[in-house]
Protein backbone atom coordinates (compact mmCIF):
# COMPACT_ATOMS: atom_id res chain seq x y z
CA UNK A 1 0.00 0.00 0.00
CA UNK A 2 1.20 3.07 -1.47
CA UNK A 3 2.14 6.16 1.56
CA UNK A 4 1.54 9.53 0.89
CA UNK A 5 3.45 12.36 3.25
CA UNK A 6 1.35 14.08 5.45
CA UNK A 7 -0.04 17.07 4.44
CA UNK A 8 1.99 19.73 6.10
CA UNK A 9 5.01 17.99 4.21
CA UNK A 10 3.19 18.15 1.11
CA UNK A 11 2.73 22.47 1.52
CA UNK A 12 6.56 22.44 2.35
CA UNK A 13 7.71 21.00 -0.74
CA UNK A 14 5.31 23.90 -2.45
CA UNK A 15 7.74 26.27 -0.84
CA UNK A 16 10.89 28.10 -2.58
CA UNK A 17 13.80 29.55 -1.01
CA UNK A 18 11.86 33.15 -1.65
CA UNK A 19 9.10 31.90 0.42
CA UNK A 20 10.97 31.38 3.69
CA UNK A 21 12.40 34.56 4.04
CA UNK A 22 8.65 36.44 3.21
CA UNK A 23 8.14 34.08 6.01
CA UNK A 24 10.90 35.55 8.05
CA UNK A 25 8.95 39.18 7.32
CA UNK A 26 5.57 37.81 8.49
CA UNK A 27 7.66 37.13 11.91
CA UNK A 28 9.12 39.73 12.32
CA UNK A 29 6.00 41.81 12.32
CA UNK A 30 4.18 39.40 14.59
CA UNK A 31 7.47 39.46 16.82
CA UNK A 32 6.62 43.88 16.73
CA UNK A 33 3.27 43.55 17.37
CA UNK A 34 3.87 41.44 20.59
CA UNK A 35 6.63 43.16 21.83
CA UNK A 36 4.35 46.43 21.61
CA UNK A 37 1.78 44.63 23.76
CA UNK A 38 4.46 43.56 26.19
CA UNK A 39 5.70 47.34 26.37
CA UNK A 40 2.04 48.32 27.45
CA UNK A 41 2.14 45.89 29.84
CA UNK A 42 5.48 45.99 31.45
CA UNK A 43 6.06 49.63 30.99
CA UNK A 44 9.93 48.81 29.85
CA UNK A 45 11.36 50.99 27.08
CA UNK A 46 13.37 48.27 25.85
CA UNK A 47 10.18 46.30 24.22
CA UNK A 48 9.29 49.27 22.60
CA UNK A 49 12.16 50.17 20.80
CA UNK A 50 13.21 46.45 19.87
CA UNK A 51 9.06 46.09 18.70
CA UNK A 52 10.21 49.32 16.46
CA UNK A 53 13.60 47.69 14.96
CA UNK A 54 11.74 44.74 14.08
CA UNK A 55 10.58 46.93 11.29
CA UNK A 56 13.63 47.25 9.30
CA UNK A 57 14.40 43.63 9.98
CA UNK A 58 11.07 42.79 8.20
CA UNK A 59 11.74 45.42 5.31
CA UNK A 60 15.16 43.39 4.92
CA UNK A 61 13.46 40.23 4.42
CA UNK A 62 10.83 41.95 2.09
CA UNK A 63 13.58 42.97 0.03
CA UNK A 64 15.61 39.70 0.28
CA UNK A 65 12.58 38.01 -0.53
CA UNK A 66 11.64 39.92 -4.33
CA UNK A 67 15.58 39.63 -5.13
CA UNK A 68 15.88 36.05 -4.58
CA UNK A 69 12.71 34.64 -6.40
CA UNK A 70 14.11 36.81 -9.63
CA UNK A 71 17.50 35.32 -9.12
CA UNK A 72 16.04 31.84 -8.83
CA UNK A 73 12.94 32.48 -11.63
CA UNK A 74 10.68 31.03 -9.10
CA UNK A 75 7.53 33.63 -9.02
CA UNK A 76 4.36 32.00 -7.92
CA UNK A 77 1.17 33.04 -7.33
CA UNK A 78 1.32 31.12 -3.26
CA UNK A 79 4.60 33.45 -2.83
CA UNK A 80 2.78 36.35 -4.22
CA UNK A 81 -0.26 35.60 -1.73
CA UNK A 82 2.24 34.78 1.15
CA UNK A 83 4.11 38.76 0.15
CA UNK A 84 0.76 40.52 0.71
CA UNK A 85 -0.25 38.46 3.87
CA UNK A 86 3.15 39.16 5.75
CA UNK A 87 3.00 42.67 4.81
CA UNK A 88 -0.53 43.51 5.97
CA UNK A 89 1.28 42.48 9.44
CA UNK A 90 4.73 43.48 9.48
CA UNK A 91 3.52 46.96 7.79
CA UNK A 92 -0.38 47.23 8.51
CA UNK A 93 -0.51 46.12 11.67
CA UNK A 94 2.00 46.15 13.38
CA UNK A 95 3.04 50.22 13.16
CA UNK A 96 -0.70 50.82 14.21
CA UNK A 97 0.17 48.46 17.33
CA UNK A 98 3.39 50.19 18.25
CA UNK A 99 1.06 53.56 16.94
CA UNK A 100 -1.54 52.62 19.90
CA UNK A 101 1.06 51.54 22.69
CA UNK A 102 3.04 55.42 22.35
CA UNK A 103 0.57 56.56 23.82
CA UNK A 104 -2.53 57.24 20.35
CA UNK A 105 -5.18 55.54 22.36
CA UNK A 106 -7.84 58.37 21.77
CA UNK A 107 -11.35 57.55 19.93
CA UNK A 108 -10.08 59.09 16.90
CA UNK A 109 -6.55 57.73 17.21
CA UNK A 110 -7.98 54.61 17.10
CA UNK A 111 -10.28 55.41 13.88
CA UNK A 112 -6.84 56.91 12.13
CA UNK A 113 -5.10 53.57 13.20
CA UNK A 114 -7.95 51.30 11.83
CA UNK A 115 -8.21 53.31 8.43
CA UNK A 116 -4.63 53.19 7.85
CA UNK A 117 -4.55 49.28 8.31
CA UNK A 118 -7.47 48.80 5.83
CA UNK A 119 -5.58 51.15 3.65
CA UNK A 120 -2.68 48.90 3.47
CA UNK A 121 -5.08 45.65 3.22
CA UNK A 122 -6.89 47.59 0.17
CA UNK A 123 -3.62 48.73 -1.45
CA UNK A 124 -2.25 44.98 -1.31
CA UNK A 125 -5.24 43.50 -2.75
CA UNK A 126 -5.94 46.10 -5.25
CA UNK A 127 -2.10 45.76 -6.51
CA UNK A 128 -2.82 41.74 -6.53
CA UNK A 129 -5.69 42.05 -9.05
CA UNK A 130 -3.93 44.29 -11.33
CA UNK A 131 -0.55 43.44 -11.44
CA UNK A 132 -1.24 41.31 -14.80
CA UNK A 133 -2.60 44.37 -16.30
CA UNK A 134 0.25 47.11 -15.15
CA UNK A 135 2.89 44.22 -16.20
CA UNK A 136 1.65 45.11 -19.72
CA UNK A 137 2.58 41.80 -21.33
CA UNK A 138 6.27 42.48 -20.12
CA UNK A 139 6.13 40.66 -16.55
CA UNK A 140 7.13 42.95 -14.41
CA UNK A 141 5.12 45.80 -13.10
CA UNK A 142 6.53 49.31 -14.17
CA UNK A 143 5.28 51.22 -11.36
CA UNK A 144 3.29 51.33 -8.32
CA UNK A 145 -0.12 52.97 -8.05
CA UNK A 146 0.38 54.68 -4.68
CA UNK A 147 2.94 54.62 -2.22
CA UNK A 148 3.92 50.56 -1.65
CA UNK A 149 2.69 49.22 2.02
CA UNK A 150 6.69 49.01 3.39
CA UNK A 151 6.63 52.54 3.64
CA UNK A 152 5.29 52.65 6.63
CA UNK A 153 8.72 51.78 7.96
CA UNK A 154 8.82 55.44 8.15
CA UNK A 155 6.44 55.77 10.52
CA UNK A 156 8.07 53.49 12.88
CA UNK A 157 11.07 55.42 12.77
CA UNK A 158 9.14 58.32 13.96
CA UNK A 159 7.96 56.78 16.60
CA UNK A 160 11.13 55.29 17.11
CA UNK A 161 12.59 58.97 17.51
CA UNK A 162 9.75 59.86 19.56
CA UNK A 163 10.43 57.18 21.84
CA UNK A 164 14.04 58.09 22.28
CA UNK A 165 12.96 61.73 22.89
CA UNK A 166 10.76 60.57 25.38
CA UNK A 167 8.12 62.33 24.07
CA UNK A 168 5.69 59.23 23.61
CA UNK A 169 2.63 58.53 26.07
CA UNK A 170 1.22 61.80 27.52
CA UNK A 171 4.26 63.44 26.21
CA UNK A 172 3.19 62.68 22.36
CA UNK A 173 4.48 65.51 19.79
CA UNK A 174 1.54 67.73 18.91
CA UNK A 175 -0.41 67.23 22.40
CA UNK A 176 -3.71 65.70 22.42
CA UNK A 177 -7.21 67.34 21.31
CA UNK A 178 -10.64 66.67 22.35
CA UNK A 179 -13.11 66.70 19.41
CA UNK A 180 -16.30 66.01 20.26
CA UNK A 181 -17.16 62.53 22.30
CA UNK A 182 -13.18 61.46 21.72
CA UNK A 183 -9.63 62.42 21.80
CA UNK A 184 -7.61 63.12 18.90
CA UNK A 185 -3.43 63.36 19.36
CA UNK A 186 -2.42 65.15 15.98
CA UNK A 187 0.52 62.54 15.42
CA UNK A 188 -1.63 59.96 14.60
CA UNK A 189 -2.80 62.01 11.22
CA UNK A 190 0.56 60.68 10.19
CA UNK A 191 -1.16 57.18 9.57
CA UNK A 192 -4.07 58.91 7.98
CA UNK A 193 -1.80 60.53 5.49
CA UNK A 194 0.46 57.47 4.71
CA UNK A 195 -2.92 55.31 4.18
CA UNK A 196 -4.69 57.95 1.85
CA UNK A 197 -1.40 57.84 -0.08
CA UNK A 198 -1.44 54.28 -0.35
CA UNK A 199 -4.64 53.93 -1.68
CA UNK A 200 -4.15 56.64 -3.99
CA UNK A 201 -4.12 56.13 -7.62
CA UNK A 202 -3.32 59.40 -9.08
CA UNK A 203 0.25 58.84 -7.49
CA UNK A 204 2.41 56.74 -9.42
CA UNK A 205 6.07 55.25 -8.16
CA UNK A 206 8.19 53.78 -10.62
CA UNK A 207 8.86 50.30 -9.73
CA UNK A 208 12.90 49.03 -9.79
């Protein structure tokens, strides 16, 4: 009687070098998004700012990731699927948790936080559809139609600064405003703007 491997051995042979390292991205933005929780909870300094340099580790692999499966030829459309999925963490989610945990915990800090992570989860799938059709028979996409999710690393190096300022918490650059029923701190309009450009298809970035 014939034995077939077990499933999970099955997906792993599925897998190209490319693959592991987007998986190495999709930890390291897990990895941020805990250590920002543990910073709320413990208080330390230390989480925070290695929950912030897990952000330029995940960029890395990002990077690491395209360069290898072009070297290799081995573009697929599970490593294309796995790209977007470990980007809507490292790069969605996880600034807006390390966002929340300096201190943008307002009603409308929270709004800015949530409508910057479905930006990035709208950009992604958006650029999944119609990458055939901005390949243009070549296959390779000439440019981006707005800014690419991984610029968000950006933000985290604000924050990052703030955070070695001290100025994070109630000590946030730009204060804190009440509007209305909630509380607004100005900084987080910084995720408002880098979603809207995101999502934006007027803006176009050549792709290298």
């Amino acid at each position: 009687m014939q034995q077939t491997a077990p499933r999970h051995f099955s997906m792993l042979r599925e897998f190209h070098l490319a693959d592991f390292f987007t998986l190495g991205n999709a930890a390291c933005g897990v990895g941020a998004v805990f250590l920002a929780m543990l910073y709320l909870a413990s208080g330390d300094m230390v989480h925070f700012m290695y929950s912030a340099a897990l952000a330029p580790a995940a960029f890395a692999f990002d990077v690491l990731d395209g360069r290898i499966a072009r070297a290799r030829h081995q573009h697929s459309a599970l490593g294309r699927e796995l790209d977007s999925l470990s980007d809507v963490i490292s790069f969605g989610v996880a600034p807006a948790a390390l966002g929340f945990a300096a201190g943008m915990q307002g009603g409308w800090d929270a709004a800015a936080l949530i409508y910057f992570v479905c930006c990035g989860v709208s950009r992604l799938a958006r650029f999944n559809v119609t990458a055939e059709n901005l390949a243009a028979g070549t296959g390779k996409v000439a440019y981006f139609e707005g800014t690419p999710i991984p610029t968000s690393v950006l933000l985290t190096g604000v924050l990052a600064f703030a955070a070695w300022q001290d100025r994070i918490g109630d000590a946030l650059y730009g204060g804190a405003v009440a509007l209305g029923p909630w509380t607004l701190h100005p900084m987080a309009l910084l995720f408002v703007l880098s979603g809207s450009l995101m999502i934006s298809k007027t803006l176009r970035i050549p792709k290298f």
